[in-house]
Protein backbone atom coordinates (compact mmCIF):
# COMPACT_ATOMS: atom_id res chain seq x y z
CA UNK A 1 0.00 0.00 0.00
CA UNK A 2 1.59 3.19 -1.17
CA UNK A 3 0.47 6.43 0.88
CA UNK A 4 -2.09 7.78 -1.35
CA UNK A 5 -3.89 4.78 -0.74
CA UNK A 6 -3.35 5.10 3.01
CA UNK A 7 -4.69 8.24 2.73
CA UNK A 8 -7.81 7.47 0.65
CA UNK A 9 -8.58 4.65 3.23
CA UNK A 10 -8.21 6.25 6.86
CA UNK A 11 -11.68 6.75 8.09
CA UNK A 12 -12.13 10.35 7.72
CA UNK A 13 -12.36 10.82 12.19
CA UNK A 14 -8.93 8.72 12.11
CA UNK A 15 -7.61 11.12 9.54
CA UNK A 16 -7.11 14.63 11.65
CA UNK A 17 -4.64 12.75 13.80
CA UNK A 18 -2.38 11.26 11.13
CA UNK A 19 0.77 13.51 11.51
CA UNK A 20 3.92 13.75 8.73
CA UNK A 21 7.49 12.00 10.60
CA UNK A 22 11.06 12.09 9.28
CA UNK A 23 13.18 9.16 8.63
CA UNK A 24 14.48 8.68 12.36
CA UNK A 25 10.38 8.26 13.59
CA UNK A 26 10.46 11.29 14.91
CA UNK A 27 7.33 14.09 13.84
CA UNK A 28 8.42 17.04 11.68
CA UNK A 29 6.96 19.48 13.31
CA UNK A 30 6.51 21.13 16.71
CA UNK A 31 3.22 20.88 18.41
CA UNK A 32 2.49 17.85 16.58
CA UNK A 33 0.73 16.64 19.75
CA UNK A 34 -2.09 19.29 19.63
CA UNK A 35 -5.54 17.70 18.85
CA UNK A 36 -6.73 20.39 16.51
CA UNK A 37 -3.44 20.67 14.47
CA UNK A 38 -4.36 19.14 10.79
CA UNK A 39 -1.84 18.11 7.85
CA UNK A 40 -2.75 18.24 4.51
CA UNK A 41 -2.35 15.48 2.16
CA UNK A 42 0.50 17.51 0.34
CA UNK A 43 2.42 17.80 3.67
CA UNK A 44 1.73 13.59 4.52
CA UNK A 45 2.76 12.78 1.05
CA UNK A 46 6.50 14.78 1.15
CA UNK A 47 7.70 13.45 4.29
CA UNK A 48 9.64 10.59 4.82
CA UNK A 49 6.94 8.36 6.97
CA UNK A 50 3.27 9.18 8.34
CA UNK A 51 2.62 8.56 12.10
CA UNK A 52 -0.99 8.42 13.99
CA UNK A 53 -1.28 10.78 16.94
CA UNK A 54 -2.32 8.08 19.81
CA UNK A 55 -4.61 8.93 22.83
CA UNK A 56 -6.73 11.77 21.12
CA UNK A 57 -7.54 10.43 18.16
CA UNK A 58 -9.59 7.18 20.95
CA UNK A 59 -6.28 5.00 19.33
CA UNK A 60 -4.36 3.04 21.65
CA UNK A 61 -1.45 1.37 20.52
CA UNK A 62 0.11 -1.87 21.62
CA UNK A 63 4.07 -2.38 20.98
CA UNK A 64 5.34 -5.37 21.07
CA UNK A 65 8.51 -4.26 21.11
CA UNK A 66 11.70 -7.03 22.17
CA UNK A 67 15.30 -6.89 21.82
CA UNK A 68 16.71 -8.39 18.76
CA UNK A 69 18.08 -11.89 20.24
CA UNK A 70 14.72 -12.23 22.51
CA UNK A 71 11.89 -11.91 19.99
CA UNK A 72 9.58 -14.18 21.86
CA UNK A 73 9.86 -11.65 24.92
CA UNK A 74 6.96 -9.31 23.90
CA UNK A 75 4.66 -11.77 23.74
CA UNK A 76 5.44 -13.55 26.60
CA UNK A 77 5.41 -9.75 28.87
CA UNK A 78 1.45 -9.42 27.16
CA UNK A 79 0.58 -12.59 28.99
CA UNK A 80 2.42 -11.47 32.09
CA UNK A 81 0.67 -7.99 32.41
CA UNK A 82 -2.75 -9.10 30.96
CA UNK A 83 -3.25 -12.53 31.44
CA UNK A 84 -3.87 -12.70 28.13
CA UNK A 85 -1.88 -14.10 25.00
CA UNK A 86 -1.82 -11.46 21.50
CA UNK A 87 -3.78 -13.82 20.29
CA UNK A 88 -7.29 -12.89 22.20
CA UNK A 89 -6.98 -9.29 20.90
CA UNK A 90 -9.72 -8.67 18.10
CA UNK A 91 -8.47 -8.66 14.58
CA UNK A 92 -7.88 -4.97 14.39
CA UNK A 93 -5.09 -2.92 12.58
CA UNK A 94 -1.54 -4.05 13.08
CA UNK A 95 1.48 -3.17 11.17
CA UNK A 96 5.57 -3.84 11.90
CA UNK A 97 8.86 -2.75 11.57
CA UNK A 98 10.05 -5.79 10.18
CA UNK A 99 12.36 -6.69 13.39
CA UNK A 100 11.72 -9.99 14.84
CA UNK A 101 9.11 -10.05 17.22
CA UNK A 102 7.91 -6.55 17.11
CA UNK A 103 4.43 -5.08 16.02
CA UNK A 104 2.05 -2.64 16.69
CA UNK A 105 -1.83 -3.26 17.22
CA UNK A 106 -4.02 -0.60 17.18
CA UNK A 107 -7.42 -0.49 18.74
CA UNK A 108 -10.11 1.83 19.90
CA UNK A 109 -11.14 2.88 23.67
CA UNK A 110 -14.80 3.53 23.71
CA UNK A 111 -14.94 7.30 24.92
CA UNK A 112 -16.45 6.02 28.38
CA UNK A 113 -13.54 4.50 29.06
CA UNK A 114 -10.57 6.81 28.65
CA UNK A 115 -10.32 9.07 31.61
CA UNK A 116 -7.42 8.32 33.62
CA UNK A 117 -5.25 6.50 30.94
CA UNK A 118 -2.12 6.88 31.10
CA UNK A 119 0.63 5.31 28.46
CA UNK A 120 2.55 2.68 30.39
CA UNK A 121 5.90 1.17 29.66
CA UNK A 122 6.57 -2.88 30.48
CA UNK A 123 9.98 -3.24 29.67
CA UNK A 124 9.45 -5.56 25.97
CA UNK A 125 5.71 -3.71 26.00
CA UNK A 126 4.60 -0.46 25.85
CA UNK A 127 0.63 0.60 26.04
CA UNK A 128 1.24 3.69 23.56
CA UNK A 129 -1.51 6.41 24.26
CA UNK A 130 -1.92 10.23 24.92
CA UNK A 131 1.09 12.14 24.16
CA UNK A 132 2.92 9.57 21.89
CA UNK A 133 2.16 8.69 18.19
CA UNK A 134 3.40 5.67 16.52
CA UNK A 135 4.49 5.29 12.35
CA UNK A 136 2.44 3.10 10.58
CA UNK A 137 3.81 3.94 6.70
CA UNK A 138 6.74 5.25 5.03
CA UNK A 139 10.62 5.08 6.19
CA UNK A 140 12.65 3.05 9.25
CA UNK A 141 15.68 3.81 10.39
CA UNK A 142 16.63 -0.05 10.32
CA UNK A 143 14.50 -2.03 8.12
CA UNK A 144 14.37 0.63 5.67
CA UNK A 145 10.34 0.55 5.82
CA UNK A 146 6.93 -0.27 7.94
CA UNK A 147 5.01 -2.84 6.71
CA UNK A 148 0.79 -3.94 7.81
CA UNK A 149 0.52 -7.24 8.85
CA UNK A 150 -1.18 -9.60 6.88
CA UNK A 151 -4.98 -9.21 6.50
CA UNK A 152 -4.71 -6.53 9.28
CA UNK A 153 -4.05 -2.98 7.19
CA UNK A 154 -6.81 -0.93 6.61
CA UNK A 155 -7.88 -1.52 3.48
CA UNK A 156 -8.66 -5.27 4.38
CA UNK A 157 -9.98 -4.31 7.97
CA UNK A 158 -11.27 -2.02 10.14
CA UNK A 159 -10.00 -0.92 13.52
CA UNK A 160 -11.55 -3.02 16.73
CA UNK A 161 -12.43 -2.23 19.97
CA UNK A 162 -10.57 -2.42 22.56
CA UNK A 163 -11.41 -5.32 25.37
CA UNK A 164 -11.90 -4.07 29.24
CA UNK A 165 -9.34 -6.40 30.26
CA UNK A 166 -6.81 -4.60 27.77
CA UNK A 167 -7.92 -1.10 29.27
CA UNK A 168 -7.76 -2.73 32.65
CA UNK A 169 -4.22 -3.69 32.66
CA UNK A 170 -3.45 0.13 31.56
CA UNK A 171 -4.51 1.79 34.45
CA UNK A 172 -2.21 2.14 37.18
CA UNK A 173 -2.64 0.79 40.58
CA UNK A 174 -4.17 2.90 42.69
CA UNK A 175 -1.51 4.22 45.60
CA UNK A 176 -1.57 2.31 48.44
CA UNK A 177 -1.91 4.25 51.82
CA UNK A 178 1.28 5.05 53.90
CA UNK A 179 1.79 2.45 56.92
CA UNK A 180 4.25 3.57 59.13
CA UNK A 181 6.08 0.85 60.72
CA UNK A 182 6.57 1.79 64.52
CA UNK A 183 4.90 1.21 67.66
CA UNK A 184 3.82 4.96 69.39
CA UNK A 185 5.44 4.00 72.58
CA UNK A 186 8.13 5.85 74.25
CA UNK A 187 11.68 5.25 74.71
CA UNK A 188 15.17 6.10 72.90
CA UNK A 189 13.96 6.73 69.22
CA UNK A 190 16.42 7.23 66.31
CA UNK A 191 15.83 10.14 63.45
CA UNK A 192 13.96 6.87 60.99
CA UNK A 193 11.57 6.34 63.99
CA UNK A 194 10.98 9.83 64.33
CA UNK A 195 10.03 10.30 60.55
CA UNK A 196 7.62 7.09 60.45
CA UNK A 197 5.89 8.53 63.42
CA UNK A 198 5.28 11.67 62.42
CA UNK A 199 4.75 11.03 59.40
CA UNK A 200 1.54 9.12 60.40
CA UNK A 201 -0.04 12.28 61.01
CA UNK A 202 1.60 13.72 57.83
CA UNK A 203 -1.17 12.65 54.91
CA UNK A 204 0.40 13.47 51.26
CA UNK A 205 -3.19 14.38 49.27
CA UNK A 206 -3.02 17.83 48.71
CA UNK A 207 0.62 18.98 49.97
CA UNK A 208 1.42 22.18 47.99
CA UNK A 209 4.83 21.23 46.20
CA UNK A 210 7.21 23.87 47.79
CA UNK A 211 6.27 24.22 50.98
CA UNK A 212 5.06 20.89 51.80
CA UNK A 213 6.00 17.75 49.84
CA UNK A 214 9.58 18.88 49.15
CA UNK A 215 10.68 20.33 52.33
CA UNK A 216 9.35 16.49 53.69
CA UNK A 217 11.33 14.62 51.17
CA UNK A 218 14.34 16.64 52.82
CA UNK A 219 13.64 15.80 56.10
CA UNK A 220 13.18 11.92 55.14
CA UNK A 221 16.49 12.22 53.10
CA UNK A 222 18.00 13.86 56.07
CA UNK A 223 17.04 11.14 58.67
CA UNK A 224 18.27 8.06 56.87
CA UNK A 225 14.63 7.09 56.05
CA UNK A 226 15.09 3.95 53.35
CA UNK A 227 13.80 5.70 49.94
CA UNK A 228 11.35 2.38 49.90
CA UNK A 229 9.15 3.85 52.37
CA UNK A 230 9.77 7.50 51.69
CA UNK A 231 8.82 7.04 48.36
CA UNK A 232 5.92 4.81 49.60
CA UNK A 233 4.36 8.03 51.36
CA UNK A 234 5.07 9.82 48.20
CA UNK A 235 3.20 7.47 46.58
CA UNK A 236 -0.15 7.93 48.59
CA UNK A 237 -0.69 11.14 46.90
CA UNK A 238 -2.08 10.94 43.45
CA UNK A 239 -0.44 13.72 41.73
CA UNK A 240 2.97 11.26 42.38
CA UNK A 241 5.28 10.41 40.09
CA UNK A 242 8.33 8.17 40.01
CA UNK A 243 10.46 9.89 38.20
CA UNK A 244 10.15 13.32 39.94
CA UNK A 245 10.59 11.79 43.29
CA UNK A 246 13.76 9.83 42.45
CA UNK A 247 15.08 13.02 40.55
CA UNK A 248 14.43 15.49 43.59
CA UNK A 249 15.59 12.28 46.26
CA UNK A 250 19.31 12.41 44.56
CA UNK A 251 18.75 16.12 44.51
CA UNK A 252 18.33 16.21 48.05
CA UNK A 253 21.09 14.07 48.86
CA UNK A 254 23.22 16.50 46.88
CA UNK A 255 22.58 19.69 48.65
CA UNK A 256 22.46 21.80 51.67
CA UNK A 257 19.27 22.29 53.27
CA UNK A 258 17.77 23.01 56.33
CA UNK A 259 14.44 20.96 56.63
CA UNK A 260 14.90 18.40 59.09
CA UNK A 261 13.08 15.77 61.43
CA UNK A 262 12.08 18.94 63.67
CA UNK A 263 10.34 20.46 60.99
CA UNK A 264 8.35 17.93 60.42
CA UNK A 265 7.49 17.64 64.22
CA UNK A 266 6.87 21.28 64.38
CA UNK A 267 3.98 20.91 61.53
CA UNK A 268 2.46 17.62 62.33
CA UNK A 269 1.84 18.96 66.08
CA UNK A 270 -1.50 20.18 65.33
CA UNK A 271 -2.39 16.68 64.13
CA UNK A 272 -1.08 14.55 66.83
CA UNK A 273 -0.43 14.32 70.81
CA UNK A 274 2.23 16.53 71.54
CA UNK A 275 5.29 13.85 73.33
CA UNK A 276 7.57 14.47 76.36
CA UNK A 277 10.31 12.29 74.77
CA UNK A 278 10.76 14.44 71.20
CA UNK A 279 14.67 14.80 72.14
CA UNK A 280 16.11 13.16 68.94
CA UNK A 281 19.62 12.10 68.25
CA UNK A 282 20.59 13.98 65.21
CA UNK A 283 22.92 12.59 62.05
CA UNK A 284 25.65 14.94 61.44
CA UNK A 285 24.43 17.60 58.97
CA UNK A 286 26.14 18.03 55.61
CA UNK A 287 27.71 21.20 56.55
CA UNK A 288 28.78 20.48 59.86
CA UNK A 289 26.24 23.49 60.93
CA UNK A 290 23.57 22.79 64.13
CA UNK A 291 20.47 20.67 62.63
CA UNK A 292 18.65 22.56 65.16
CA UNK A 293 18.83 25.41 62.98
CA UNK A 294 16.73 24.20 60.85
């Protein structure tokens, strides 16, 4: 299928979202990913490859995508995060780069069921979705070309649903509440017993990012909390995300601050019963400078 054909078969709501890529997969032009931005046919037909804007246009795109010398491995991570082998997807649109293992199906999300979809990544499988787009025609940097599967471009079929337990295994978990894991009692406490105590009056929903979940990821850094259960608390908030926490963790670890476990006493008091035995045994402080400070 050439890509005048392509173009003559897209269902006309697929075709807004089909967006004009260079030879290294990556789109022409800038603000590729905004909904209303259209490409005319001349612009689809002069560059190197055509991609599909994913998420917006209700496509979501599954990549198989394994390493060269492990081609069975995308498959076998479907199962693993679906319970479900390739094989009970609908026949829908799929097309390929040509490398061993690897291929794309694309599928709808009824409109009822996108809110909160995220794209996910599982190592040898991505879920490819709102933000992303993937090339279906034209130029690779490898195989020299994408190809359609057989029986599953669009001239010979038309783009399926996709099944709830596909959508399912895209949603992310939902964050699992903060347990601290010591006893309220009294008694010689370190700086880590300190920080899971008060950080059970400490809820992260709606901490403002500045002056609330940042100076607290100091204060765990600063204590010797294990990042496991600082990022844990992290975690029970829902505007979390692993990579900013581990980027602003090694941050912390990097520089000098002054938010430390006494901070977080001082704002957790109004939460809590205020203890006789707060007298905590501090780690030496980067500088060398009184932690009391602070």
């Amino acid at each position: 299928m050439n890509a005048t054909s392509l173009l003559a078969t897209i269902p006309p709501e697929i075709r807004p979202h089909l967006i004009p890529v260079g030879a290294n997969k990556a789109p022409i032009h800038n603000n590729w990913q905004v909904p209303s931005l259209r490409f005319s046919d001349h612009q689809l037909l002069r560059a190197a490859a055509i991609g599909l804007r994913l998420g917006h246009s209700g496509i979501l795109a599954t990549d198989l995508d394994p390493p060269d010398d492990n081609p069975g491995a995308g498959e076998f991570r479907f199962r693993e995060v679906t319970g479900h082998p390739t094989a009970d997807l609908p026949p829908s649109w799929c097309w390929s780069s040509g490398r061993p293992g690897r291929r794309q199906i694309g599928l709808i999300v009824p409109i009822s069921l996108r809110t909160g979809l995220k794209p996910a990544s599982h190592g040898a499988l991505e879920f490819r979705w709102l933000g992303q787009q993937s090339v279906i025609h034209g130029a690779h940097p490898i195989t020299g070309t994408y190809r359609w599967w057989p029986g599953c471009s669009p001239v010979e079929i038309e783009l399926a649903e996709a099944p709830d337990w596909l959508i399912e295994a895209m949603r992310p978990a939902p964050p699992k509440p903060y347990l601290p894991r010591v006893a309220h009692s009294s008694g010689e406490r370190t700086p880590v017993d300190w920080a899971r105590y008060y950080l059970d009056f400490w809820p992260n929903h709606d901490l403002d990012y500045n002056d609330g979940w940042w100076p607290t990821i100091c204060a765990l850094h600063r204590a010797g909390l294990p990042v496991e259960e600082a990022r844990a608390w992290s975690a029970s908030s829902g505007k979390h995300t692993d990579s900013e926490f581990f980027s602003q963790w090694e941050k912390v670890g990097r520089r000098v601050h002054g938010y430390g476990i006494e901070w977080l006493g001082s704002v957790t008091k109004g939460n809590r019963p205020v203890r006789q035995d707060e007298r905590i045994e501090w780690p030496p402080h980067p500088t060398g400078e009184d932690p009391s400070n602070g």
